[in-house]
Protein backbone atom coordinates (compact mmCIF):
# COMPACT_ATOMS: atom_id res chain seq x y z
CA UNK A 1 68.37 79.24 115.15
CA UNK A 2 69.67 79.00 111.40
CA UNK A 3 72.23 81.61 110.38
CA UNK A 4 70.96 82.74 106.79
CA UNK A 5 73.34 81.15 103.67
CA UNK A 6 75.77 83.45 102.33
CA UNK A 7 75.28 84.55 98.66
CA UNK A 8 76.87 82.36 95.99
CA UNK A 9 80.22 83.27 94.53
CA UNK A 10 78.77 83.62 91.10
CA UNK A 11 76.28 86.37 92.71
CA UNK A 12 78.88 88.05 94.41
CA UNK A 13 81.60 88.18 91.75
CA UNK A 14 78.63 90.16 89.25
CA UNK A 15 78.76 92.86 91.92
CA UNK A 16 82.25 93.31 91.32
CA UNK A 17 81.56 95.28 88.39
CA UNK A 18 79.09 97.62 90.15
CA UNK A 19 79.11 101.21 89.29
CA UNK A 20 78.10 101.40 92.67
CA UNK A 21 81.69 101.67 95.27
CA UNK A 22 80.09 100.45 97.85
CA UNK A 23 78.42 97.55 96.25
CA UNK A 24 81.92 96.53 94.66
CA UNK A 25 83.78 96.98 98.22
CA UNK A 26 80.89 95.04 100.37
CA UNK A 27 81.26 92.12 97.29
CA UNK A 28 84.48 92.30 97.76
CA UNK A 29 84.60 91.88 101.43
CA UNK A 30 81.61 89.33 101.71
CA UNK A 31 84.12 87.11 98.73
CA UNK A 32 86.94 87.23 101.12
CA UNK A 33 85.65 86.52 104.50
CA UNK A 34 82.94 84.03 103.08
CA UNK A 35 84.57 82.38 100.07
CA UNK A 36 88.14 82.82 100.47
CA UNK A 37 89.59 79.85 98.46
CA UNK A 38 87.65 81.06 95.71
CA UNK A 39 89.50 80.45 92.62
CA UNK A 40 89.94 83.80 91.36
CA UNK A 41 89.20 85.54 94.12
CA UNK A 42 93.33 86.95 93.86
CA UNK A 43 92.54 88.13 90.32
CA UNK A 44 89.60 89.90 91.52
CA UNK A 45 91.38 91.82 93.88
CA UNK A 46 94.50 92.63 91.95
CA UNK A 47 92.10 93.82 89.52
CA UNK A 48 90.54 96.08 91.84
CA UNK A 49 93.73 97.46 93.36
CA UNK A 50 94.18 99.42 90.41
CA UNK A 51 90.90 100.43 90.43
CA UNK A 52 90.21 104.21 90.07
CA UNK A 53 88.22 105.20 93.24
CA UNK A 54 90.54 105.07 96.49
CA UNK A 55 87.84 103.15 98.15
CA UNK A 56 87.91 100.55 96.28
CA UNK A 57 91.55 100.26 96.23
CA UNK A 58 91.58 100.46 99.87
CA UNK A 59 89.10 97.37 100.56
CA UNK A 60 91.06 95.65 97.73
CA UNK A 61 94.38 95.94 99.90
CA UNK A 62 92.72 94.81 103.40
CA UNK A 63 91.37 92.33 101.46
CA UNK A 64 94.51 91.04 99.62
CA UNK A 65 96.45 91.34 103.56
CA UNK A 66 93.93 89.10 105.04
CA UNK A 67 93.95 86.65 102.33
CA UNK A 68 97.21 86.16 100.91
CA UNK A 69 99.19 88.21 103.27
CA UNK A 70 101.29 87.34 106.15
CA UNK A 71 97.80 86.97 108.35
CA UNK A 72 97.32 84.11 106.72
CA UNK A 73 100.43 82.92 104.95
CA UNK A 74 103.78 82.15 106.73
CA UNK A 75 104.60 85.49 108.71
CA UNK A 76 102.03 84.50 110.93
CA UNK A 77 103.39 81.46 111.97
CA UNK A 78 107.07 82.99 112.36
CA UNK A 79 105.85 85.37 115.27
């Protein structure tokens, strides 16, 4: 059994500009868990950290932890 093919980045990163919050938080998510050294992908969510729905901002910051934060970066490895 095949496991279906993730969207492509370019697809994805449209949704980013959604009206729709959830549409812009699931892009969001489905960018960092699927295409994480995307380049651009830390624009994207420093873009949407200042975002005005709290939602949004929200995903943006679990996002930016699990990417570029100490999950994955260097305080990981210090534990």
């Amino acid at each position: 059994m095949t496991l279906p093919t993730p969207p492509a980045p370019a697809d994805i990163e449209s949704q980013l500009h959604s009206e729709d919050v959830q549409v812009v938080c699931d892009a969001l998510v489905s960018l960092t868990f699927n295409h994480a050294a995307l380049p651009g992908l830390e624009a994207h969510v420093q873009r949407l950290l200042e975002h005005p729905h709290p939602q949004v901002r929200r995903t943006a910051a679990i996002c930016q932890g699990y990417t570029f934060g100490p999950l994955m970066g260097e305080g990981a490895a210090k534990k």
